[in-house]
PDB file of N, CA and C in Angstrom:
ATOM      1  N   UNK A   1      45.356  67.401 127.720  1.00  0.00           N
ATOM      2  CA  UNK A   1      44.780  67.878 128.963  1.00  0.00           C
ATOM      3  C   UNK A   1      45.910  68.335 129.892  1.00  0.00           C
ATOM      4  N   UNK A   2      45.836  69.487 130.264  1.00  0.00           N
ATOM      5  CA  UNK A   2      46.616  70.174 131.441  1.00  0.00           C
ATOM      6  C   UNK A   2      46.083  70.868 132.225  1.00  0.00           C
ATOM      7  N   UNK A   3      46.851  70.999 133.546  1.00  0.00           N
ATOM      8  CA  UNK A   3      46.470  72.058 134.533  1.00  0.00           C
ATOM      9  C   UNK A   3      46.731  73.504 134.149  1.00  0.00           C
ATOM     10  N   UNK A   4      46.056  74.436 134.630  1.00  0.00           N
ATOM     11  CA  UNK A   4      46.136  75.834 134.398  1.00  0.00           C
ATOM     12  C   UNK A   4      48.052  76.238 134.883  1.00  0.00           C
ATOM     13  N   UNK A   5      48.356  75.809 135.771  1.00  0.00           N
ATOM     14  CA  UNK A   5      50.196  75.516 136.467  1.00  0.00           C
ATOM     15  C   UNK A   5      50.621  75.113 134.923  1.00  0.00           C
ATOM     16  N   UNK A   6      50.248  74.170 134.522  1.00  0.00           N
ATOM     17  CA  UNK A   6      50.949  73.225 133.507  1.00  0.00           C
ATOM     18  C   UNK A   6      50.471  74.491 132.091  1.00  0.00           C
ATOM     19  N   UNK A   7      50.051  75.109 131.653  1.00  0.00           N
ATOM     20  CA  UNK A   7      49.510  75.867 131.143  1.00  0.00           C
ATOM     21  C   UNK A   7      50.520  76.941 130.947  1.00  0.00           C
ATOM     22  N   UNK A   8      50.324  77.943 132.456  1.00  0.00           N
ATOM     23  CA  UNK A   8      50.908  79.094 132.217  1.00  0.00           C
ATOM     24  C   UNK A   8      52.454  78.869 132.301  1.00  0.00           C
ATOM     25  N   UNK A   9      53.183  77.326 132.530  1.00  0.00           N
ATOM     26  CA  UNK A   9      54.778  77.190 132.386  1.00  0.00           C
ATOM     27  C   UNK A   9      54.660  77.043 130.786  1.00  0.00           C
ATOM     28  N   UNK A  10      53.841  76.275 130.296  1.00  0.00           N
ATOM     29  CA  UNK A  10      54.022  76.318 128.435  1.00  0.00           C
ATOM     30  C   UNK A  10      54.076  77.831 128.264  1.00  0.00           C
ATOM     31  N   UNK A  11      53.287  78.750 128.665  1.00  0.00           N
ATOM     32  CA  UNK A  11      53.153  79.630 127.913  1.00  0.00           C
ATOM     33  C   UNK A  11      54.226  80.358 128.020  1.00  0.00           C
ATOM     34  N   UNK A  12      54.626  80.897 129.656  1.00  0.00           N
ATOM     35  CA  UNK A  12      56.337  80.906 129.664  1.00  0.00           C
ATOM     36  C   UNK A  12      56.986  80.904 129.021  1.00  0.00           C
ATOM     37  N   UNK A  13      57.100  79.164 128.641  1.00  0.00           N
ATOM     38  CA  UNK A  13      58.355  79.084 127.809  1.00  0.00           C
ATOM     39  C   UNK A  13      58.482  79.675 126.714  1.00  0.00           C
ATOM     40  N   UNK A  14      56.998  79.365 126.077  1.00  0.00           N
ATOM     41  CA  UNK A  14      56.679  80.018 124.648  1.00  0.00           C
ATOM     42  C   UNK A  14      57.087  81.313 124.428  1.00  0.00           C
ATOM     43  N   UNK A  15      57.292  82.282 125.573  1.00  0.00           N
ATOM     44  CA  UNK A  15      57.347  83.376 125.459  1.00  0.00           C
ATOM     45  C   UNK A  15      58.770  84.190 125.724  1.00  0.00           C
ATOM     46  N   UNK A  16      59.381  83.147 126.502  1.00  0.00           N
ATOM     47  CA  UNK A  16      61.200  83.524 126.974  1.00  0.00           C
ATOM     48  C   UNK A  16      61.429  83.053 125.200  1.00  0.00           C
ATOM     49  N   UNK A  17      61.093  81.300 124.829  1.00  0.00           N
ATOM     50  CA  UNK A  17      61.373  81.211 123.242  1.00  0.00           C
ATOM     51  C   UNK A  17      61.406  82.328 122.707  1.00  0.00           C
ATOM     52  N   UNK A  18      60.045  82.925 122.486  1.00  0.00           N
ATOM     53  CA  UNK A  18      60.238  83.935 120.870  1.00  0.00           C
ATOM     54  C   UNK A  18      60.834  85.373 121.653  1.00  0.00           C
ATOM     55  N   UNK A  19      61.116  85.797 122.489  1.00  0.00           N
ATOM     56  CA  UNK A  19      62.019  86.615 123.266  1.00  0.00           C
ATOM     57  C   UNK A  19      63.594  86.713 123.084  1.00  0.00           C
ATOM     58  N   UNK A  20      64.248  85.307 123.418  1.00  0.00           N
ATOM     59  CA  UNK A  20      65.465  84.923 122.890  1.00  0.00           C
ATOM     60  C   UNK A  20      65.467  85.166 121.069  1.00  0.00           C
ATOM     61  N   UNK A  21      64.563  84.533 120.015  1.00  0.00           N
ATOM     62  CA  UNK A  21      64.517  84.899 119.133  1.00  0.00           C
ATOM     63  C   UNK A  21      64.482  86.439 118.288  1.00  0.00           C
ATOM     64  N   UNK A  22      64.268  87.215 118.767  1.00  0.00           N
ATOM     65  CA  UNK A  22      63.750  88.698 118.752  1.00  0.00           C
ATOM     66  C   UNK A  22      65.366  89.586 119.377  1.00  0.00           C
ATOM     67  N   UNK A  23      65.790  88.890 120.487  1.00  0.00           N
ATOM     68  CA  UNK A  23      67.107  88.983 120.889  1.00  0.00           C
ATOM     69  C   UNK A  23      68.329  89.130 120.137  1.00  0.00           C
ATOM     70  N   UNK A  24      67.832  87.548 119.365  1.00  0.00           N
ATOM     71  CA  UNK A  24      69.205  87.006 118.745  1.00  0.00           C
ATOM     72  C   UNK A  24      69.180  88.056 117.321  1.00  0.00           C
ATOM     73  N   UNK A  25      67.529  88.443 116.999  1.00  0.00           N
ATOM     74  CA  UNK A  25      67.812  89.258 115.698  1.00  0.00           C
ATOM     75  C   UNK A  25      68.231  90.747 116.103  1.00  0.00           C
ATOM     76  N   UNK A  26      68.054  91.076 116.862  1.00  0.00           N
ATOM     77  CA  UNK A  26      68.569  92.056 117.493  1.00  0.00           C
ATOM     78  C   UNK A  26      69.584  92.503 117.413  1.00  0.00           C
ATOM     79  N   UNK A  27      70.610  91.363 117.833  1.00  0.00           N
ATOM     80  CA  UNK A  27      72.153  91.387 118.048  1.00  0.00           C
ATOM     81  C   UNK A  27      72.692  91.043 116.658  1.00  0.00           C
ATOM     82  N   UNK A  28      72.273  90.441 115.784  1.00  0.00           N
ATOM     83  CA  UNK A  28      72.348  90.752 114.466  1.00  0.00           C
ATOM     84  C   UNK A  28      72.591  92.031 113.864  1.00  0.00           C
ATOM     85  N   UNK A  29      71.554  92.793 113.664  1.00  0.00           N
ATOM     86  CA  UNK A  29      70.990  93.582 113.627  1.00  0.00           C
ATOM     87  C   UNK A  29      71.756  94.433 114.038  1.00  0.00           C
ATOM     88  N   UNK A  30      72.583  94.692 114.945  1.00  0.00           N
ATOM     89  CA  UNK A  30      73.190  95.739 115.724  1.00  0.00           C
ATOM     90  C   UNK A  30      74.463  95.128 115.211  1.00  0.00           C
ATOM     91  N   UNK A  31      75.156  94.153 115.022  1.00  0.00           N
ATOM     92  CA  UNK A  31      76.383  93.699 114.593  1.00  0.00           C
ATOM     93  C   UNK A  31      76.952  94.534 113.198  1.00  0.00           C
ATOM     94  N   UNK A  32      75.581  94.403 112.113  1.00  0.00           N
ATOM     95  CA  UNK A  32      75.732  94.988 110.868  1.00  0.00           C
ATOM     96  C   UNK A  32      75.621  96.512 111.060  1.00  0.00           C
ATOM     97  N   UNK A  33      74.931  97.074 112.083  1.00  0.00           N
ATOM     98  CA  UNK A  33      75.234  98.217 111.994  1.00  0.00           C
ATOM     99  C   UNK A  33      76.770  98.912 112.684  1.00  0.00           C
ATOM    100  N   UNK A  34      77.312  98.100 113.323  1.00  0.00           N
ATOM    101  CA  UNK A  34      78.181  98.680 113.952  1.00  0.00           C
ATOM    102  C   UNK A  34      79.657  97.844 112.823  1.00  0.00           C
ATOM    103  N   UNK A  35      79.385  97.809 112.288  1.00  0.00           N
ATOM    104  CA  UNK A  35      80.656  97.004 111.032  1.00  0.00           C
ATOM    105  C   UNK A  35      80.021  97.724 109.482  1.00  0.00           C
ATOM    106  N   UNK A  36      79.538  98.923 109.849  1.00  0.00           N
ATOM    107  CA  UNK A  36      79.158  99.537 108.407  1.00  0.00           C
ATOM    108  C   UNK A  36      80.064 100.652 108.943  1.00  0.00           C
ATOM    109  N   UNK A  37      80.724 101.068 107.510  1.00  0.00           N
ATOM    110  CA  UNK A  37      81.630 102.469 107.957  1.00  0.00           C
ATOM    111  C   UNK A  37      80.911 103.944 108.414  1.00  0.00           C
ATOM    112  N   UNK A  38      81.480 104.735 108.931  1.00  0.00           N
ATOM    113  CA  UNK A  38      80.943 105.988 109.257  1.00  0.00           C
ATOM    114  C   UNK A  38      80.856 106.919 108.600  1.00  0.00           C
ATOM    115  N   UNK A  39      79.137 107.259 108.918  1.00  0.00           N
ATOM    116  CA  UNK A  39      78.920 107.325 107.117  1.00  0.00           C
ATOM    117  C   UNK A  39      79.263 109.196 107.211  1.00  0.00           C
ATOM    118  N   UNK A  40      79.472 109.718 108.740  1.00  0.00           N
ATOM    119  CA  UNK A  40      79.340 111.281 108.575  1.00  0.00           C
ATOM    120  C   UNK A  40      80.765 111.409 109.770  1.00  0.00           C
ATOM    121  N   UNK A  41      81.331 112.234 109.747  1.00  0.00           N
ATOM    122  CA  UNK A  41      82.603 112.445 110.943  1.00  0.00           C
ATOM    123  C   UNK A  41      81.764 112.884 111.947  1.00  0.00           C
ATOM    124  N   UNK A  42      82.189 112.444 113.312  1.00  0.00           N
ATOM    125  CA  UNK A  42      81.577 112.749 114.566  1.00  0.00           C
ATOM    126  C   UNK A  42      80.487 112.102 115.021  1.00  0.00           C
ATOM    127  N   UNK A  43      80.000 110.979 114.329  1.00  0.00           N
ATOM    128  CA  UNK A  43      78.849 110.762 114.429  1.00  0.00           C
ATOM    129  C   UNK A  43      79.008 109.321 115.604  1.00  0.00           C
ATOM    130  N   UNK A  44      78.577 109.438 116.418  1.00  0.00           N
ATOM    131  CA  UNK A  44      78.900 108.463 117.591  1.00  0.00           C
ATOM    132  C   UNK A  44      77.677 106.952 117.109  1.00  0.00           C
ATOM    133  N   UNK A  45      78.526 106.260 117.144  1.00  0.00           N
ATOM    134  CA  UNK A  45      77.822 104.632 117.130  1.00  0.00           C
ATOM    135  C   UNK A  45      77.057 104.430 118.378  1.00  0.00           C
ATOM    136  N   UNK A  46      75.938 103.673 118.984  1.00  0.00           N
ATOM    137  CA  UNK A  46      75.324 103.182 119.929  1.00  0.00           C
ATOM    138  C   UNK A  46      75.797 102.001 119.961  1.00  0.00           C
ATOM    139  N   UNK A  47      76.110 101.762 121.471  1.00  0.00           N
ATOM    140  CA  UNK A  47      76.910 100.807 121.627  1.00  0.00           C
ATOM    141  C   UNK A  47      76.630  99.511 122.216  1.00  0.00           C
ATOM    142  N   UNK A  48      75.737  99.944 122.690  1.00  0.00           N
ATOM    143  CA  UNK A  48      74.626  99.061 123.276  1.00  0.00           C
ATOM    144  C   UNK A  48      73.392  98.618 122.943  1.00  0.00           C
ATOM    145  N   UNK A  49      73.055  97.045 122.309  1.00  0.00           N
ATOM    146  CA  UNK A  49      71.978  96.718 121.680  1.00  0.00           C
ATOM    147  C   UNK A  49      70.815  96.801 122.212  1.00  0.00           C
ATOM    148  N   UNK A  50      70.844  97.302 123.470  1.00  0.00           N
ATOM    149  CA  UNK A  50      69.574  97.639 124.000  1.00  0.00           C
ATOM    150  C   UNK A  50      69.106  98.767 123.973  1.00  0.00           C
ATOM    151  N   UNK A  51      69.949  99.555 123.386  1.00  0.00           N
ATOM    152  CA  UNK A  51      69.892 101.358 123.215  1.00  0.00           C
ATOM    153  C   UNK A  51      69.304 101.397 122.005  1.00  0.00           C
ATOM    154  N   UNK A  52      70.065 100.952 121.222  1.00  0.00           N
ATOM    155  CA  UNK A  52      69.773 100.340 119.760  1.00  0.00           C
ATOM    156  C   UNK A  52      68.943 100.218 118.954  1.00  0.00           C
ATOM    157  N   UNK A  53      67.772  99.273 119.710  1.00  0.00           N
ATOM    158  CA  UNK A  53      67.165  99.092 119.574  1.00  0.00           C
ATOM    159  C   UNK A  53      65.852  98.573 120.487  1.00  0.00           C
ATOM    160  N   UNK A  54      65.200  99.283 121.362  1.00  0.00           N
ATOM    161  CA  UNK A  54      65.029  98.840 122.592  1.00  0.00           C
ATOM    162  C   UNK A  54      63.323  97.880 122.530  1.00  0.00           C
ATOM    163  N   UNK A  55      63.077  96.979 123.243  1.00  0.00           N
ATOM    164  CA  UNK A  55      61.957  96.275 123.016  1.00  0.00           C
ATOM    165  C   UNK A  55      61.211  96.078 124.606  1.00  0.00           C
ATOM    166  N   UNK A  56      59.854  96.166 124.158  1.00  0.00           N
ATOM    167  CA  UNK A  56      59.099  96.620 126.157  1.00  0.00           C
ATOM    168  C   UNK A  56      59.402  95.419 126.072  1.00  0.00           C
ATOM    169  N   UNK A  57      59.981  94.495 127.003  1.00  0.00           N
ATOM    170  CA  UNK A  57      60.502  93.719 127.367  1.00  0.00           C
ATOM    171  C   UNK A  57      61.961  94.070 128.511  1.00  0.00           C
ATOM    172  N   UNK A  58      62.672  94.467 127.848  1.00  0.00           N
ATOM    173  CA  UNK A  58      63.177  95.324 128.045  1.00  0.00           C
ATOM    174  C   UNK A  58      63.390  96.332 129.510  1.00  0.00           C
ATOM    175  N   UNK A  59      62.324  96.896 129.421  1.00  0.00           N
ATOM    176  CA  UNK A  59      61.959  97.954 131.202  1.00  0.00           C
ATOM    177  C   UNK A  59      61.594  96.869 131.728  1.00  0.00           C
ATOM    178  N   UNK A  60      60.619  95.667 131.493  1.00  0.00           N
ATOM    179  CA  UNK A  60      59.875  94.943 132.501  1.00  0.00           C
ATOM    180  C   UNK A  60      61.414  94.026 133.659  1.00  0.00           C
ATOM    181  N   UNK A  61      62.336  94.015 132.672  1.00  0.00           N
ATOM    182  CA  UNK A  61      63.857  93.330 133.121  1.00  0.00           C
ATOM    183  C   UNK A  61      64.231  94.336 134.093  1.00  0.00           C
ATOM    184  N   UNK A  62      64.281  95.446 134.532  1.00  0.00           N
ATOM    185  CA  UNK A  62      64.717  96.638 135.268  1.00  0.00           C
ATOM    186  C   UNK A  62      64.304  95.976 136.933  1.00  0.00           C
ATOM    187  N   UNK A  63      65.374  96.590 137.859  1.00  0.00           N
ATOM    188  CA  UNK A  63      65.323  96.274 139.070  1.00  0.00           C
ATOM    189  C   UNK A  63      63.548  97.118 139.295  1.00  0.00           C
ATOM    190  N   UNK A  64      63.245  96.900 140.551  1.00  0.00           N
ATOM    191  CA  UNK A  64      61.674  96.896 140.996  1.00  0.00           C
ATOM    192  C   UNK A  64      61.864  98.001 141.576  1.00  0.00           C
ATOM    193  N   UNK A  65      60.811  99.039 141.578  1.00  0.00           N
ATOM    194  CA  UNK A  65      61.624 100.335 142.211  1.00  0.00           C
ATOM    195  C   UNK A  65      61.575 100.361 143.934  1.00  0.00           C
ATOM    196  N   UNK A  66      62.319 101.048 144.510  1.00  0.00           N
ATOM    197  CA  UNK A  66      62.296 101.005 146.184  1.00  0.00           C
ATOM    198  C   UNK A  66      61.725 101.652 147.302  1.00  0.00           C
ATOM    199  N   UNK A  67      60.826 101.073 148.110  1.00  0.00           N
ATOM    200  CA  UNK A  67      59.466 101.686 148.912  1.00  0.00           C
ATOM    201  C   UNK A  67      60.140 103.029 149.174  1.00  0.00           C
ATOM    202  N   UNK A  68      59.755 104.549 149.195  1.00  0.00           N
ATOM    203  CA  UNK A  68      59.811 105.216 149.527  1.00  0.00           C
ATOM    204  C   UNK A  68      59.090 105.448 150.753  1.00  0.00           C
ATOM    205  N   UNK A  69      58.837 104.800 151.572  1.00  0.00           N
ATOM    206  CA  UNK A  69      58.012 104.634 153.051  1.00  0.00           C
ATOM    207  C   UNK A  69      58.922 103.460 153.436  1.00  0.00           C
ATOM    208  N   UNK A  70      59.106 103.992 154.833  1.00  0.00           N
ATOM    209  CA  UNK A  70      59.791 103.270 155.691  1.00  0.00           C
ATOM    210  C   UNK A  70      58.991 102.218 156.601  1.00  0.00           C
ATOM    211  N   UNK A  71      58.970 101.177 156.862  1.00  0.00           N
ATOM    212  CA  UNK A  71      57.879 100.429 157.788  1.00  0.00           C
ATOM    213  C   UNK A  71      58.425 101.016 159.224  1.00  0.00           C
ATOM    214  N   UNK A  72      57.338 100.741 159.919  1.00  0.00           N
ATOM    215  CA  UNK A  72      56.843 101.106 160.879  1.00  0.00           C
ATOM    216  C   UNK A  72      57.014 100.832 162.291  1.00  0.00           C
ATOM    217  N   UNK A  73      57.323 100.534 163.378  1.00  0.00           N
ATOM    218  CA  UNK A  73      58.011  99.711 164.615  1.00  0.00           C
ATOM    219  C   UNK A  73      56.899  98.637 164.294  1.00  0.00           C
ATOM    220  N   UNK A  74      55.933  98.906 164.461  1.00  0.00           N
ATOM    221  CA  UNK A  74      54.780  97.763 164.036  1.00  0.00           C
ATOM    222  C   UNK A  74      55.274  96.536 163.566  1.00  0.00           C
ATOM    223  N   UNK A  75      55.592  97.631 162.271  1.00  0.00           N
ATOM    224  CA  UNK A  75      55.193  96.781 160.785  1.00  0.00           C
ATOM    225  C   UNK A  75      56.191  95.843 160.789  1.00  0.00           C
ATOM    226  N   UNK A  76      57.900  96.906 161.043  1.00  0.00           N
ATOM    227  CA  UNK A  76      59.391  96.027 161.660  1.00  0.00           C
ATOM    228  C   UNK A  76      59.029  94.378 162.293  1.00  0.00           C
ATOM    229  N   UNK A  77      58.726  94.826 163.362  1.00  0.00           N
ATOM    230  CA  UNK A  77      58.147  93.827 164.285  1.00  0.00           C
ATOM    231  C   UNK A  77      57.420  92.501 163.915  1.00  0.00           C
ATOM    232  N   UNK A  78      56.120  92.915 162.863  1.00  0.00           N
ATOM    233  CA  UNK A  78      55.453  92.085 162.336  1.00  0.00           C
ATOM    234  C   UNK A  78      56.670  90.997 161.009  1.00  0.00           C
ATOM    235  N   UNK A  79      57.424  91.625 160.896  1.00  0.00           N
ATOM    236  CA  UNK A  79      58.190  91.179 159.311  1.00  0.00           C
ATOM    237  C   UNK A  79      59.408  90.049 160.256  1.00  0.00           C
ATOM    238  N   UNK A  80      60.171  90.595 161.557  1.00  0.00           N
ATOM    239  CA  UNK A  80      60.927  89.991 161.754  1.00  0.00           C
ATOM    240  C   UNK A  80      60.569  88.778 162.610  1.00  0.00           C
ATOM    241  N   UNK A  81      59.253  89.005 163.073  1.00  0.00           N
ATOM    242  CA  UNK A  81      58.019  87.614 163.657  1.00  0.00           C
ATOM    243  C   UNK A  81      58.206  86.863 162.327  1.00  0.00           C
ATOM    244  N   UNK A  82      58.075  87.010 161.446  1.00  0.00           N
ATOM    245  CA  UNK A  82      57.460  86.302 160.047  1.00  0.00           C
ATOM    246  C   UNK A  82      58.753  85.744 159.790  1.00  0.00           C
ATOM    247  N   UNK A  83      59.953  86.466 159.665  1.00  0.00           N
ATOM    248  CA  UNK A  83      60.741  85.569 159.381  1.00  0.00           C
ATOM    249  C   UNK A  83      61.469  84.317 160.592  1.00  0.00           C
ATOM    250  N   UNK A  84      61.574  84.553 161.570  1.00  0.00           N
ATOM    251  CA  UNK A  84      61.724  84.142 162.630  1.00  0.00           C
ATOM    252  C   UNK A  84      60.844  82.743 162.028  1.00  0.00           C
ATOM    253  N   UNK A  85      59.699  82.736 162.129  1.00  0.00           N
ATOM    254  CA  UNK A  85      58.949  81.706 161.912  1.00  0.00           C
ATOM    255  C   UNK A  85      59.269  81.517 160.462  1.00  0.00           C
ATOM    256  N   UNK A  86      59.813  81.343 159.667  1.00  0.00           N
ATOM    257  CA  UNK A  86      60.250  80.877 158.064  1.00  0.00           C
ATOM    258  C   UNK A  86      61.268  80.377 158.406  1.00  0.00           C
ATOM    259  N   UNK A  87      62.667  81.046 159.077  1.00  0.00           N
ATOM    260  CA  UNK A  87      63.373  79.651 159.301  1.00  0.00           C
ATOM    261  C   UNK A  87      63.902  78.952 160.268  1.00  0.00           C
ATOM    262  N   UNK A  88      62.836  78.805 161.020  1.00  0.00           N
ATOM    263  CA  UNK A  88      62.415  77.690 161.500  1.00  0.00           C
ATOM    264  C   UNK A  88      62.152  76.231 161.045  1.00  0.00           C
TER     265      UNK A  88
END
């Protein structure tokens, strides 16, 4: 018996787990290719295991993109009330 809290941290974990796993074969994976000789002249190696081989996981890790709207004297106003009162 668990809470739905207690729940979605198992599942979490469960999921950073087989993440790290998928990772680690990854970097494997990219080790053997980059220690195999070159098989054509000019041919540039990827150097980066995330290039490599890339997994949606992956973009979701990417910084959050940035409001293209500016707040508002309002809105200013309302945000620096809010924090004002946080640390407190």
């Amino acid at each position: 018996m668990t809470t739905w809290v207690e729940l979605r941290a198992l599942e979490k974990g469960w999921e950073e787990a087989e993440h790290r796993e998928w990772e680690r074969a990854r970097f494997v994976a990219h080790l053997n290719y980059l220690c195999q000789p070159v098989w054509s002249k000019g041919s540039p190696k990827e150097k980066d295991p995330r290039r490599f081989h890339p997994f949606p996981w992956d973009k979701t890790a990417a910084a959050p993109p940035k409001a293209d709207k500016q707040p508002t004297k309002r809105e200013e106003k309302k945000l620096n009330e809010l924090f004002k009162s946080i640390k407190k």
